[in-house]
PDB file of N, CA and C in Angstrom:
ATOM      1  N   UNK A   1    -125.032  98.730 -57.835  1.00  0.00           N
ATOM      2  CA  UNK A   1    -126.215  97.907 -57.833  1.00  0.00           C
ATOM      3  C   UNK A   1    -126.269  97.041 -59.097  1.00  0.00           C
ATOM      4  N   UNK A   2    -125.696  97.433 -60.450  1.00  0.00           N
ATOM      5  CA  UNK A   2    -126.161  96.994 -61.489  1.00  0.00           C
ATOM      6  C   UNK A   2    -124.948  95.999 -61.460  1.00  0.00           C
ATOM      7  N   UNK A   3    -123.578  96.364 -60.915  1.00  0.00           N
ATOM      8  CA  UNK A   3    -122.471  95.253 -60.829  1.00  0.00           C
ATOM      9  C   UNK A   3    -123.068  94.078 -59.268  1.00  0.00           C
ATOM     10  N   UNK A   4    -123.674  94.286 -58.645  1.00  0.00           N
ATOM     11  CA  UNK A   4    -123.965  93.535 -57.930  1.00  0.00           C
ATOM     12  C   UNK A   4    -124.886  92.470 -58.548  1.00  0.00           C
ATOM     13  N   UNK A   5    -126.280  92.932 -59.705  1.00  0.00           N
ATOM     14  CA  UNK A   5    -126.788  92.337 -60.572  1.00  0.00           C
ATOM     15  C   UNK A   5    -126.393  91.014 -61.193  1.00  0.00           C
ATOM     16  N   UNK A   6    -125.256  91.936 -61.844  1.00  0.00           N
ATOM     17  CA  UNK A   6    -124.285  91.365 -62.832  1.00  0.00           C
ATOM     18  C   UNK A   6    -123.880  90.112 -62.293  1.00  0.00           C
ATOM     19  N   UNK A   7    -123.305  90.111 -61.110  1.00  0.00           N
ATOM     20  CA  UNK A   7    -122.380  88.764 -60.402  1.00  0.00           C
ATOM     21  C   UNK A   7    -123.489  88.072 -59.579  1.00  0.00           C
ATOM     22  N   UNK A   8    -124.814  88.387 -59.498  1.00  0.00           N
ATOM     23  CA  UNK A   8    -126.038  87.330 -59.566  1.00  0.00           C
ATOM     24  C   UNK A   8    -125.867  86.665 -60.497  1.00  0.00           C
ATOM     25  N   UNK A   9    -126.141  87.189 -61.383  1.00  0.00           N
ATOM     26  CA  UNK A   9    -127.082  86.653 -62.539  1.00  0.00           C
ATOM     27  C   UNK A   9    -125.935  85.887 -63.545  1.00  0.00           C
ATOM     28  N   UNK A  10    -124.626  85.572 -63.300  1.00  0.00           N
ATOM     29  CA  UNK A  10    -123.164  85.280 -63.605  1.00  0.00           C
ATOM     30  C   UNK A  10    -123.625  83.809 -62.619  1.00  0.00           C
ATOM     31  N   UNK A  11    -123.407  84.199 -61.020  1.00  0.00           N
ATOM     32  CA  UNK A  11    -123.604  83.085 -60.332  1.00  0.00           C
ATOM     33  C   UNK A  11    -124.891  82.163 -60.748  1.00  0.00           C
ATOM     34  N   UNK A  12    -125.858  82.854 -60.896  1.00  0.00           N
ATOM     35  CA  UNK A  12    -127.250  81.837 -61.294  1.00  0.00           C
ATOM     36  C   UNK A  12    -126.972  81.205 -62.482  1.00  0.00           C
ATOM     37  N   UNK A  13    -126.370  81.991 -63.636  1.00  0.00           N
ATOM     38  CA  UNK A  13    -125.790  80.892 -64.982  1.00  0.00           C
ATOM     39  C   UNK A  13    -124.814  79.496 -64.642  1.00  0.00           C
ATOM     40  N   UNK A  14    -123.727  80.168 -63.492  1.00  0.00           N
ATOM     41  CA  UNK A  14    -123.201  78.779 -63.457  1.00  0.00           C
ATOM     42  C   UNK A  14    -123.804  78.066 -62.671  1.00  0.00           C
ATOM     43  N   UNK A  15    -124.526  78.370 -61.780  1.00  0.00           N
ATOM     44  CA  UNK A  15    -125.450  77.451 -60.430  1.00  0.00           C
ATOM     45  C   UNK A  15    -126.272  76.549 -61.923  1.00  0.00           C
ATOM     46  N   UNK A  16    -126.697  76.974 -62.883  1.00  0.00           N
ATOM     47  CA  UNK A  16    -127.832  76.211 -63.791  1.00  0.00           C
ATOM     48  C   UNK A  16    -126.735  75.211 -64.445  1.00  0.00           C
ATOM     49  N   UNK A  17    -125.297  75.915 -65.199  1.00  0.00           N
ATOM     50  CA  UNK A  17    -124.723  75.272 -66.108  1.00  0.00           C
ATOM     51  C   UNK A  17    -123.914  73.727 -64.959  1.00  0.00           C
ATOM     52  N   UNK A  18    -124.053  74.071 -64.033  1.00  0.00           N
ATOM     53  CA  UNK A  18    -123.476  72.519 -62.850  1.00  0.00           C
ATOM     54  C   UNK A  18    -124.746  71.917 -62.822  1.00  0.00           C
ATOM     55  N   UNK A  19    -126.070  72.590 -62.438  1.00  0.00           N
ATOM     56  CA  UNK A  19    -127.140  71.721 -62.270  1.00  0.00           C
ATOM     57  C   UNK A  19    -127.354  70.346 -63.577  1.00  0.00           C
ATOM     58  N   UNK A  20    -127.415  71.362 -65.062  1.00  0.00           N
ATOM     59  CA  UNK A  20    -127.043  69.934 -65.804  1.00  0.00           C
ATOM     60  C   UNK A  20    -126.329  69.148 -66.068  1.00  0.00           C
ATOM     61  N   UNK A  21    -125.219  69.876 -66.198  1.00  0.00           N
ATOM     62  CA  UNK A  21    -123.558  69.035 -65.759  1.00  0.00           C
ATOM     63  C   UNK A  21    -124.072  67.844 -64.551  1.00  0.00           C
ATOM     64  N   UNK A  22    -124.673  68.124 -63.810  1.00  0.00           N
ATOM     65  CA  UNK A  22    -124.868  67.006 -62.869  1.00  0.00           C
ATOM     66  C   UNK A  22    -125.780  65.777 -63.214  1.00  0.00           C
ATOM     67  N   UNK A  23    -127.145  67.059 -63.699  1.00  0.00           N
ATOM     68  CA  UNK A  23    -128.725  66.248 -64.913  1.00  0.00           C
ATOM     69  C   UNK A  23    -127.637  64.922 -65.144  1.00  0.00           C
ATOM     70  N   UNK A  24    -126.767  65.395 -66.321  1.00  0.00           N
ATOM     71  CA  UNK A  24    -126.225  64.387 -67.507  1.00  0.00           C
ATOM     72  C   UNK A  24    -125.667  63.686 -66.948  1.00  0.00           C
ATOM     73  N   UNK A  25    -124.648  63.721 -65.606  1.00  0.00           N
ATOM     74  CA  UNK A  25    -123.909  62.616 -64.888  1.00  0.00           C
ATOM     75  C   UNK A  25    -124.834  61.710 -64.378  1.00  0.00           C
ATOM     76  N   UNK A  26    -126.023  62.384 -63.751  1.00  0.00           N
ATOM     77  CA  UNK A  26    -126.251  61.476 -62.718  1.00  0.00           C
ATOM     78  C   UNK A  26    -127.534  60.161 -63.898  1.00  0.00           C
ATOM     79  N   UNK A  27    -127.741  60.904 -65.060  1.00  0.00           N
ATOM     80  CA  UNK A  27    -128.314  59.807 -66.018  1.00  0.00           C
ATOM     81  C   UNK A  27    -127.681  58.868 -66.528  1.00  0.00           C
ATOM     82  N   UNK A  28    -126.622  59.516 -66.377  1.00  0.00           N
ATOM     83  CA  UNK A  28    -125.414  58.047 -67.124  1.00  0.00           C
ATOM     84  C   UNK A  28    -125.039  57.243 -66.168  1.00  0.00           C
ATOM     85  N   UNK A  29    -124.950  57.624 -64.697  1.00  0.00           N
ATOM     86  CA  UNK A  29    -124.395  56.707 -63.512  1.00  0.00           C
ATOM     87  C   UNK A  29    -125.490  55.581 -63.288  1.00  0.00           C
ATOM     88  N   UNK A  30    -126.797  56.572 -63.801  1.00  0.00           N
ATOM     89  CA  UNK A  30    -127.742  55.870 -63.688  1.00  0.00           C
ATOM     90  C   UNK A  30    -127.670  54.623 -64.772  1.00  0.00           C
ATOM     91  N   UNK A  31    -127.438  54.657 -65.487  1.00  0.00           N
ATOM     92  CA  UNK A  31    -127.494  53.599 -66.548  1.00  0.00           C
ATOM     93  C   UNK A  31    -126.228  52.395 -66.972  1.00  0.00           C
ATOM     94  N   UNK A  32    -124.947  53.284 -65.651  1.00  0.00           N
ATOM     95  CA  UNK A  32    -124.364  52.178 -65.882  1.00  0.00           C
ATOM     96  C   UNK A  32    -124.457  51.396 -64.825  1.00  0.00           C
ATOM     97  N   UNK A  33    -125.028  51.767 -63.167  1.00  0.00           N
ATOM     98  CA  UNK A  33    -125.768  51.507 -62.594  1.00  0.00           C
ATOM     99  C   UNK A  33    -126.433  50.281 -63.360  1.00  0.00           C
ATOM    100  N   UNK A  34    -127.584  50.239 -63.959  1.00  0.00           N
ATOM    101  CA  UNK A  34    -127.905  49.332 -64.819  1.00  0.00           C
ATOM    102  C   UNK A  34    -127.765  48.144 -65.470  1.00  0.00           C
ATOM    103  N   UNK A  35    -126.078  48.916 -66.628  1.00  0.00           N
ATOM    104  CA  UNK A  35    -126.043  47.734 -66.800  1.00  0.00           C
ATOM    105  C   UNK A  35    -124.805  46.919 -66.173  1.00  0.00           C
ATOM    106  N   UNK A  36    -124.233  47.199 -64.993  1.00  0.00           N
ATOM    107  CA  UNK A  36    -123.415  46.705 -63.963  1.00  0.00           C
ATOM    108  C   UNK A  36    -124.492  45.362 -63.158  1.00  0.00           C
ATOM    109  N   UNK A  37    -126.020  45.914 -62.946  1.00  0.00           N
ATOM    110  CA  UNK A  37    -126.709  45.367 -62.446  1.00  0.00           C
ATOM    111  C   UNK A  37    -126.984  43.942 -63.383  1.00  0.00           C
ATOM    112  N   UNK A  38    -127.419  44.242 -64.489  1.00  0.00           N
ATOM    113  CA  UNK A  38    -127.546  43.078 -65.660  1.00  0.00           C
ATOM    114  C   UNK A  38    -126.293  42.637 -65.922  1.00  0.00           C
ATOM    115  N   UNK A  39    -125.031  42.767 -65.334  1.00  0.00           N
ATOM    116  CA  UNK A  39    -124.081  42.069 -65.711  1.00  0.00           C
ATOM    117  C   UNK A  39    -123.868  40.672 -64.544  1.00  0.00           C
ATOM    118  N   UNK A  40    -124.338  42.250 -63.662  1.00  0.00           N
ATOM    119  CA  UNK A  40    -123.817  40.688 -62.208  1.00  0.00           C
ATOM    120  C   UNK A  40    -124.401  39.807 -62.430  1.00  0.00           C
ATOM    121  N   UNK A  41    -126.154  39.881 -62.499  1.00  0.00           N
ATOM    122  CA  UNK A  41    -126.860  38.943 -62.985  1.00  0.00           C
ATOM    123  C   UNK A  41    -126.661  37.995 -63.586  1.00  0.00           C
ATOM    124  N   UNK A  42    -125.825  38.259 -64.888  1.00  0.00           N
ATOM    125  CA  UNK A  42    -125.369  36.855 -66.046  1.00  0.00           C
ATOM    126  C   UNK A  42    -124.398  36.171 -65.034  1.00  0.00           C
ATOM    127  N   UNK A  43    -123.312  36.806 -64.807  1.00  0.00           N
ATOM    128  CA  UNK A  43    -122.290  36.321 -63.649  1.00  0.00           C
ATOM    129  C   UNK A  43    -122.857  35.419 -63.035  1.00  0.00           C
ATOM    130  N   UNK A  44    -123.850  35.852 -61.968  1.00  0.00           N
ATOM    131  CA  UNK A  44    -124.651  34.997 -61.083  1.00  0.00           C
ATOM    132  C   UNK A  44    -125.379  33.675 -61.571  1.00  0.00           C
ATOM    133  N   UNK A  45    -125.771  33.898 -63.348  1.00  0.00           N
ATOM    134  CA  UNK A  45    -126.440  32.959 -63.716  1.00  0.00           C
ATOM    135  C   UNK A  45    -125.102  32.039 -64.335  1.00  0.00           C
ATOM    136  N   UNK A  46    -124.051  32.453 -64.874  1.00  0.00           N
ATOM    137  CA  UNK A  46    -123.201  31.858 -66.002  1.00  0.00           C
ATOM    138  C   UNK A  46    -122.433  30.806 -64.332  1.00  0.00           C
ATOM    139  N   UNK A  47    -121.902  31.454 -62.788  1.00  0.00           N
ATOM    140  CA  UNK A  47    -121.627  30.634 -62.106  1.00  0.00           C
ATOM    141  C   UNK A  47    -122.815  29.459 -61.993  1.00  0.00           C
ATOM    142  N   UNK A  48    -124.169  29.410 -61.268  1.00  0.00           N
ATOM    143  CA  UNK A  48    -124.684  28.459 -61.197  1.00  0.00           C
ATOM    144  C   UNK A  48    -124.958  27.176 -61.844  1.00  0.00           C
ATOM    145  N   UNK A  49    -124.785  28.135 -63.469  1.00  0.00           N
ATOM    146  CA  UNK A  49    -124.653  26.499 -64.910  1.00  0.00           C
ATOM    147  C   UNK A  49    -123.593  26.329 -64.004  1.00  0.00           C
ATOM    148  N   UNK A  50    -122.347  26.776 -63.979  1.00  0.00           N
ATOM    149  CA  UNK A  50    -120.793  26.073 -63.627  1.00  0.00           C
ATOM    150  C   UNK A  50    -121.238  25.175 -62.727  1.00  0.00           C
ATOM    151  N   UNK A  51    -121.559  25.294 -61.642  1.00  0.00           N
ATOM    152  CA  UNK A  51    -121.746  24.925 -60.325  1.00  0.00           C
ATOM    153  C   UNK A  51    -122.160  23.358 -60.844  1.00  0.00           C
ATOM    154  N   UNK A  52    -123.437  24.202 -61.437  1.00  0.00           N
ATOM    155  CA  UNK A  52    -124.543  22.445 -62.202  1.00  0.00           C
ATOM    156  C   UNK A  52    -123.676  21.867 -62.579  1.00  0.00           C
ATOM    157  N   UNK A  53    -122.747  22.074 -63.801  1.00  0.00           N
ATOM    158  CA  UNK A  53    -121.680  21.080 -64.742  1.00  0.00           C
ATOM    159  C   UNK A  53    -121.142  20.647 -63.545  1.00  0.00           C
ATOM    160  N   UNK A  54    -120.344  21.179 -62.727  1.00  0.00           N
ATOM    161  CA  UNK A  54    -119.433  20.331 -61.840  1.00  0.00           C
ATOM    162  C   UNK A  54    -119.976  19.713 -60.831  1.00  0.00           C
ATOM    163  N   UNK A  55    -121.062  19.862 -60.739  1.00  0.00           N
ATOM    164  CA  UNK A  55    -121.908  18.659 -59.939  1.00  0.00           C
ATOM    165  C   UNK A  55    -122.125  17.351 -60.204  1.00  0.00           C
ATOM    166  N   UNK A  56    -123.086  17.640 -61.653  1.00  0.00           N
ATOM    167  CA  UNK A  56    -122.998  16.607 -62.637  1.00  0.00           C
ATOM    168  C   UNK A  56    -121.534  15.560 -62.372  1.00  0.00           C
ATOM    169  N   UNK A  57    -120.373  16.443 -63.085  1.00  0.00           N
ATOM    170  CA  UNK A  57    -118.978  16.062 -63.599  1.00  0.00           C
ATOM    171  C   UNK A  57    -118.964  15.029 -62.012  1.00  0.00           C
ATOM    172  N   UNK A  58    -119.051  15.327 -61.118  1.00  0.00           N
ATOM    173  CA  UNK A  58    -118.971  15.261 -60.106  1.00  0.00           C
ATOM    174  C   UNK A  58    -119.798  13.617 -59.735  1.00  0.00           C
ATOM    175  N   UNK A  59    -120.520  13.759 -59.837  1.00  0.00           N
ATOM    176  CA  UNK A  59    -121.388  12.570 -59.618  1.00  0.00           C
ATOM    177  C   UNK A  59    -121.334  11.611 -60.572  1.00  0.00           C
ATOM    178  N   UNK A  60    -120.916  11.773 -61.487  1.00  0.00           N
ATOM    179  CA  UNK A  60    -120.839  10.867 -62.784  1.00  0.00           C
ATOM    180  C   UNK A  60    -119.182  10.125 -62.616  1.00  0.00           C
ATOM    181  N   UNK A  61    -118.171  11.172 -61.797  1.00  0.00           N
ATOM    182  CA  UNK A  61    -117.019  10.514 -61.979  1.00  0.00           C
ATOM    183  C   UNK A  61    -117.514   9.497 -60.311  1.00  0.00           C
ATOM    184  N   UNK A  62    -118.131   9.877 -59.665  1.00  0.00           N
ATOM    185  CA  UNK A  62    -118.197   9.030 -58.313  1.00  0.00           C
ATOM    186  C   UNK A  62    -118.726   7.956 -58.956  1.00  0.00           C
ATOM    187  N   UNK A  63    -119.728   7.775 -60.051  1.00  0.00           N
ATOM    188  CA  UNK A  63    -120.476   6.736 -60.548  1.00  0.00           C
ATOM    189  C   UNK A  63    -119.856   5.561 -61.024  1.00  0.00           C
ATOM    190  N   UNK A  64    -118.741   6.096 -61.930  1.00  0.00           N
ATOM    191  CA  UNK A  64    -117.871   5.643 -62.477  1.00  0.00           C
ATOM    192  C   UNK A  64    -117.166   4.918 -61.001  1.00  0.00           C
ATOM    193  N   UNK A  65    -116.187   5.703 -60.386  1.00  0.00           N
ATOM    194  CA  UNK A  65    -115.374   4.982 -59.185  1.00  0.00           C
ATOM    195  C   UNK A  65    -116.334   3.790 -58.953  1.00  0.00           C
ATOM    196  N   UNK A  66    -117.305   4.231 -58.483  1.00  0.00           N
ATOM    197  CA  UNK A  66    -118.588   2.956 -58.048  1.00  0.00           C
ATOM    198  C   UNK A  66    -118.370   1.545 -58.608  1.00  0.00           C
ATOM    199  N   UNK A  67    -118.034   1.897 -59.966  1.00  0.00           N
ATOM    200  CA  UNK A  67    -118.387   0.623 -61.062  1.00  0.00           C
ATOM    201  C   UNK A  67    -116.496  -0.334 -61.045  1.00  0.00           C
ATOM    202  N   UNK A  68    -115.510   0.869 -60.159  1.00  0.00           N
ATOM    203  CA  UNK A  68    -114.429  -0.369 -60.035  1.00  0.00           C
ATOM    204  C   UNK A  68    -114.509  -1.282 -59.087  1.00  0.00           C
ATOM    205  N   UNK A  69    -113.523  -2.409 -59.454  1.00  0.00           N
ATOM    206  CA  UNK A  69    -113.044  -3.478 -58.364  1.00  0.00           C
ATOM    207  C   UNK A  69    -112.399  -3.119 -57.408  1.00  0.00           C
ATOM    208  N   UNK A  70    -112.682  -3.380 -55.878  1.00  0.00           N
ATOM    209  CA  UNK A  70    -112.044  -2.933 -54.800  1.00  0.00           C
ATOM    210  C   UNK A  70    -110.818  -3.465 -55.147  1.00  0.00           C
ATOM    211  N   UNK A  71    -109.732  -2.648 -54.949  1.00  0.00           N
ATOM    212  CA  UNK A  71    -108.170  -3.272 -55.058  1.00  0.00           C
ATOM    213  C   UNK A  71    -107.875  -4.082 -53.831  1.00  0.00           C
ATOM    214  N   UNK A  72    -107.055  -5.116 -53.957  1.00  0.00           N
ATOM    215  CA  UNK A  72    -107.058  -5.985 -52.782  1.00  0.00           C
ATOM    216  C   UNK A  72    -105.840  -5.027 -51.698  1.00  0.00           C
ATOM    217  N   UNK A  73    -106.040  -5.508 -50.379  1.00  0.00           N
ATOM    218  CA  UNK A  73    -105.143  -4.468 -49.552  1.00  0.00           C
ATOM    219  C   UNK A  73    -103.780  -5.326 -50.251  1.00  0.00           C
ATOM    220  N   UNK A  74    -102.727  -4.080 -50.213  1.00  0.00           N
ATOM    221  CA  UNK A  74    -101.213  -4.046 -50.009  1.00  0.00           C
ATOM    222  C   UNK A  74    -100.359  -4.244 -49.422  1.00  0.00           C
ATOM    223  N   UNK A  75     -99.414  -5.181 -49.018  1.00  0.00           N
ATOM    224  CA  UNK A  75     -98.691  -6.035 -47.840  1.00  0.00           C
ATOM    225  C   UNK A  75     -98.454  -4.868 -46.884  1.00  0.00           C
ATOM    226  N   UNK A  76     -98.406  -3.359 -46.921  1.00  0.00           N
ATOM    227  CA  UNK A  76     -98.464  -2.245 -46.229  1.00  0.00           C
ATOM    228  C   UNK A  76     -99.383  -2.399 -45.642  1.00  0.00           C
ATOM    229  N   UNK A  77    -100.598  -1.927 -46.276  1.00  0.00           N
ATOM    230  CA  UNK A  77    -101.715  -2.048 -45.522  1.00  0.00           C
ATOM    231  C   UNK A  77    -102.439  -3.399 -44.199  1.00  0.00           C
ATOM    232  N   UNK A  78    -101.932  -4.678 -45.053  1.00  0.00           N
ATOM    233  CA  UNK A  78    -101.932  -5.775 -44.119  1.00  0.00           C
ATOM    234  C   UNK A  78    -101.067  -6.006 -42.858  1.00  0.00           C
ATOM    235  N   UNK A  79     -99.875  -5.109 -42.560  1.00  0.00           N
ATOM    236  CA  UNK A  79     -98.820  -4.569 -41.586  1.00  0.00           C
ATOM    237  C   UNK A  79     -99.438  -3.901 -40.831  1.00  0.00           C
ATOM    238  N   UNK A  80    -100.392  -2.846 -41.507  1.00  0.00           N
ATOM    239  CA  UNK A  80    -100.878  -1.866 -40.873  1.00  0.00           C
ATOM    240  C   UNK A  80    -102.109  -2.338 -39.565  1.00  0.00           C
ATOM    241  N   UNK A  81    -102.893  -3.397 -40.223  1.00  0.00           N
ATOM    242  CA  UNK A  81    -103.902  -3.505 -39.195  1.00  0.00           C
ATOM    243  C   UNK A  81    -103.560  -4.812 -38.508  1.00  0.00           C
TER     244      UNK A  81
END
């Protein structure tokens, strides 16, 4: 009876010593959880500037094209139509 005790009260120490073993994991998963979450975020924000710049870049070089002289067609091109 008292060895039957014994290998309770053995099992209930390690049933407790995993329960915090787990406590401590699952606070840290929790937190990198976290900051995985605040990372994507910048990600998400650092693409959209990109996006903006190359929009910009984008419209400013069409602006530019805008402002050349149509090239006159090319004895190719005058064959062509």
């Amino acid at each position: 009876m008292i060895s039957e005790f014994h290998q309770l009260s053995e099992k209930i120490g390690q049933l407790a010593e995993l329960t915090h073993a787990l406590r401590r994991e699952n606070v840290e998963l929790r937190l990198r959880a976290k900051d995985l979450q605040s990372e994507s975020e910048d990600l998400k924000r650092q693409n959209a500037e990109l996006q903006q710049r190359i929009d910009e870049a984008h419209r400013r070089v069409a602006a530019l094209l805008e402002k050349f002289p149509a090239l006159p067609p090319s004895p190719q091109d005058k064959e062509l139509a």
